[in-house]
Protein backbone atom coordinates (compact mmCIF):
# COMPACT_ATOMS: atom_id res chain seq x y z
CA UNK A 1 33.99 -19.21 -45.68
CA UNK A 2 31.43 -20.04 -43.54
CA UNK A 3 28.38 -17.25 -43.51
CA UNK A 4 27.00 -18.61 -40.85
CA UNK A 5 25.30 -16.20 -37.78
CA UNK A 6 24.59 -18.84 -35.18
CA UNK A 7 24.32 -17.48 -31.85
CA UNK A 8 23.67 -13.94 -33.17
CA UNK A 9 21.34 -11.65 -31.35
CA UNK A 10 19.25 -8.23 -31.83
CA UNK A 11 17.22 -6.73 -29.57
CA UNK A 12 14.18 -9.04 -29.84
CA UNK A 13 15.53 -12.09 -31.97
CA UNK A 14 17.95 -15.08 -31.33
CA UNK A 15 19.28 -16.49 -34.63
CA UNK A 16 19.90 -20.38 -34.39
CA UNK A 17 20.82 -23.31 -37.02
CA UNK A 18 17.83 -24.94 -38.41
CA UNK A 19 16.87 -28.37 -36.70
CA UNK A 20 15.06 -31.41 -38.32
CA UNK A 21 12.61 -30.82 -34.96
CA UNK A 22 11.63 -27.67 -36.87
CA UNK A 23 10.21 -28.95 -39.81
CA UNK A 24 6.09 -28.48 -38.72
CA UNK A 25 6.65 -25.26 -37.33
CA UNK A 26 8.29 -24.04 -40.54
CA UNK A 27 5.60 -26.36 -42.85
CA UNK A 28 3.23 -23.06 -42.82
CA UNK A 29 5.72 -21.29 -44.40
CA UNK A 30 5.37 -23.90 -47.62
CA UNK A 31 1.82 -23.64 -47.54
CA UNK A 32 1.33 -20.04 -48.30
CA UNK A 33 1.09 -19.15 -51.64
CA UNK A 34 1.97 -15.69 -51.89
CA UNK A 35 5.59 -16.36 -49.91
CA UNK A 36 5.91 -19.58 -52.11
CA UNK A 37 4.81 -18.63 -55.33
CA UNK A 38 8.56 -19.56 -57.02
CA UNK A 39 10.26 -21.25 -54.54
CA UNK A 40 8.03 -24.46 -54.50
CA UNK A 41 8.00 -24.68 -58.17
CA UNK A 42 4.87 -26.87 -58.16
CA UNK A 43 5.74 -29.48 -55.01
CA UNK A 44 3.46 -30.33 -53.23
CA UNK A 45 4.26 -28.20 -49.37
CA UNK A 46 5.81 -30.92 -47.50
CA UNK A 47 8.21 -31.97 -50.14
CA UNK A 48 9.45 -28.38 -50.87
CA UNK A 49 9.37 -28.08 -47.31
CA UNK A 50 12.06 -31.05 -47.66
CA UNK A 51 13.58 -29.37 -50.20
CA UNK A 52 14.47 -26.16 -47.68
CA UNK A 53 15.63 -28.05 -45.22
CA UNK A 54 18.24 -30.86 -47.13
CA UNK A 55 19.30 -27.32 -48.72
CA UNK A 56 20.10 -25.79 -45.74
CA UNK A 57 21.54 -28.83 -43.76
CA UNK A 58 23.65 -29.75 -47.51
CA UNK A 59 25.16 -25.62 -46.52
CA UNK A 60 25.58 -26.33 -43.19
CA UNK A 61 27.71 -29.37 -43.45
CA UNK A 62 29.97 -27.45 -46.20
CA UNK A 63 30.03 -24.90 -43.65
CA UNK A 64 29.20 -22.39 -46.14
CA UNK A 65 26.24 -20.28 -44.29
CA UNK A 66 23.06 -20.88 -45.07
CA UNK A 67 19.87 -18.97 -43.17
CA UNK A 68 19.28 -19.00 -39.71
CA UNK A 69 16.31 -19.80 -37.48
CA UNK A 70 15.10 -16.60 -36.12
CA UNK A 71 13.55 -17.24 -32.05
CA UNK A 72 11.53 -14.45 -30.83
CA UNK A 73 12.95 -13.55 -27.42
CA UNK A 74 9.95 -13.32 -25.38
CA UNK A 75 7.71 -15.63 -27.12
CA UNK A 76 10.29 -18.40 -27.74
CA UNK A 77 8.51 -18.94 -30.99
CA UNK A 78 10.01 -19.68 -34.42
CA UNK A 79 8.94 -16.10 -36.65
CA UNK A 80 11.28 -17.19 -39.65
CA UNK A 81 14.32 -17.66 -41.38
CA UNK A 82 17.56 -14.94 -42.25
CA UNK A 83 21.42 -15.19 -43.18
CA UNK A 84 24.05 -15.15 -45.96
CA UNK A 85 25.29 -17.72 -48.59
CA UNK A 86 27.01 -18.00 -51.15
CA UNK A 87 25.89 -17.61 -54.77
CA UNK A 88 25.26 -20.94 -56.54
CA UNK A 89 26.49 -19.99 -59.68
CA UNK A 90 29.11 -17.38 -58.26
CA UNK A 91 30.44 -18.26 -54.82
CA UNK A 92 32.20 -15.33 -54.71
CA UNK A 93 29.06 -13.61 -54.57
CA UNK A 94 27.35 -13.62 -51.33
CA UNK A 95 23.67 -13.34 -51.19
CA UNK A 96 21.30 -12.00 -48.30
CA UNK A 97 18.28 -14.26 -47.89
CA UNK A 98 14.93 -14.02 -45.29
CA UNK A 99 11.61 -16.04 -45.43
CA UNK A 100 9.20 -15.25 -42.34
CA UNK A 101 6.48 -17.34 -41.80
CA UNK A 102 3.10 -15.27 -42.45
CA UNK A 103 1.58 -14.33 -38.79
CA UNK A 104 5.29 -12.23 -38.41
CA UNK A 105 5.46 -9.88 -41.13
CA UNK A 106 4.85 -6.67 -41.48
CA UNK A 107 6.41 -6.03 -37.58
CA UNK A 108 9.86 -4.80 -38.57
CA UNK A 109 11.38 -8.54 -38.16
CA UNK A 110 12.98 -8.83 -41.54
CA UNK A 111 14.66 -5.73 -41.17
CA UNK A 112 16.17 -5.99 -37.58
CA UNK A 113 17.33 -9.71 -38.85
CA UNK A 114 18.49 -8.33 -42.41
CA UNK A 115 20.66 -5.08 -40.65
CA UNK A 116 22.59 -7.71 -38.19
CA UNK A 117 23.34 -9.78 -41.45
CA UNK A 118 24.48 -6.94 -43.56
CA UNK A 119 26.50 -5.49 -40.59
CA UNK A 120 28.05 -8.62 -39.36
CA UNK A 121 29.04 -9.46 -43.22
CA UNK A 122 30.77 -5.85 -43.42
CA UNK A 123 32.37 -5.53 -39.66
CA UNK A 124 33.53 -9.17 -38.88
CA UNK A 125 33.29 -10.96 -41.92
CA UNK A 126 34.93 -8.51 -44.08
CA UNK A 127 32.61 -8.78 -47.21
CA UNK A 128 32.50 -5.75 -49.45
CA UNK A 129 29.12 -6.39 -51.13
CA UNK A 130 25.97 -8.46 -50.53
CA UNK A 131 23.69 -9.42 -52.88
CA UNK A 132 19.45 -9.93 -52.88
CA UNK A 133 17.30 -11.40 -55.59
CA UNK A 134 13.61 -10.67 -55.70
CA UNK A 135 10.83 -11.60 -57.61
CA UNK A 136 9.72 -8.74 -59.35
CA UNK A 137 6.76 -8.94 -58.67
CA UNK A 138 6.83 -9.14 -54.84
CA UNK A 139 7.19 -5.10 -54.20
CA UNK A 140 6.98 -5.74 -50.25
CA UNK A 141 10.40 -7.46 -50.40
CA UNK A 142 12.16 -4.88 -52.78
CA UNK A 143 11.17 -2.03 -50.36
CA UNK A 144 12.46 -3.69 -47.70
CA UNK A 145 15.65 -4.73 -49.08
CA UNK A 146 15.88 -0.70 -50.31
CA UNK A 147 15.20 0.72 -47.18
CA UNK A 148 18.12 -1.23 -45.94
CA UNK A 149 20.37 0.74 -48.36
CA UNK A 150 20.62 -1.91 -51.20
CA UNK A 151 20.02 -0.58 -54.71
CA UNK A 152 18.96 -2.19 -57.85
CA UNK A 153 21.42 -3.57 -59.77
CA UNK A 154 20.10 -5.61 -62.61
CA UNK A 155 17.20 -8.40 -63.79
CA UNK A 156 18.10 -11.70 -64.71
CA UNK A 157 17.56 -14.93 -64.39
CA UNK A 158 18.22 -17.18 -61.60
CA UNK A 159 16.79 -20.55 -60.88
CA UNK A 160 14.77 -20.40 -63.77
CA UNK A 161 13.84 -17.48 -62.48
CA UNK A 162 13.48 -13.69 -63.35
CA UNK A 163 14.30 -11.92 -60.27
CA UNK A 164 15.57 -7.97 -60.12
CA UNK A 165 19.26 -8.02 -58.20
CA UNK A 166 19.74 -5.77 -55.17
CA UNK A 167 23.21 -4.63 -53.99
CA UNK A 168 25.12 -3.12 -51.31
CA UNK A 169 28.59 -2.57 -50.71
CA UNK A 170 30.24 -1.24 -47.57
């Protein structure tokens, strides 16, 4: 199934496929080290930067979701990344992902992209859970994922990876 949310809309974000035109406004992203601190694993910015985007283009074509350029309305500008995939080691698992680049957090973005996700994947898509994995060290991203009604689940590895497993079911 594809997770995709192209074309989606709140009340002050646009949600778009990624392009290869985006890769310097999304290079910041890679070169801050508390949003990156597991994800590049070591590269060097620009090559997990790559990395992000051959992942998300490989979804894409396999029309299985993938995240979702957010576009501020007003400003036109790129403020980060948001959608639904499938589990790599369980597709029947679908997982709810957001990265925003660092001048855009903390301004209630991630959680007006993250409730059209989870509502979409309930009302239209028919899912009856959603998944989130989170360092657990990064506290910021566990409260929001909470607030949105998801509840710890479990720790375990992923990726090489401990991360604490949120869930929510409709």
């Amino acid at each position: 199934m594809n997770y995709l949310l192209e074309n989606q809309e709140t009340n002050r974000l646009v949600f778009r496929k990624l392009n290869p035109s985006d890769f310097e406004n999304w290079l910041p992203y890679h070169n801050d080290t508390e949003a990156i601190e597991f994800y590049n694993n070591g590269k060097a910015p620009e090559e997990a930067c790559k990395q992000w985007f051959d992942e998300q283009f490989l979804r894409y074509e396999q029309q299985s979701g993938g995240l979702n350029v957010l576009i501020d309305k007003k400003s036109k500008a790129i403020i980060g990344q948001c959608g639904l995939e499938p589990d790599a080691n369980d597709p029947n698992k679908v997982v709810l992902r957001f990265a925003l680049l660092p001048k855009f957090r903390d301004k209630g973005y991630a959680e007006e992209a993250l409730q059209l996700c989870i509502k979409t994947a309930f009302d239209t898509m028919k899912i009856k859970a959603l998944f989130a994995y989170v360092s657990p060290a990064d506290q910021e991203r566990e409260d929001i994922f909470s607030e949105l009604g998801m509840e710890w689940e479990d720790t375990d590895i992923v990726n090489h990876t401990i991360v604490n497993i949120f869930k929510i079911k409709k």
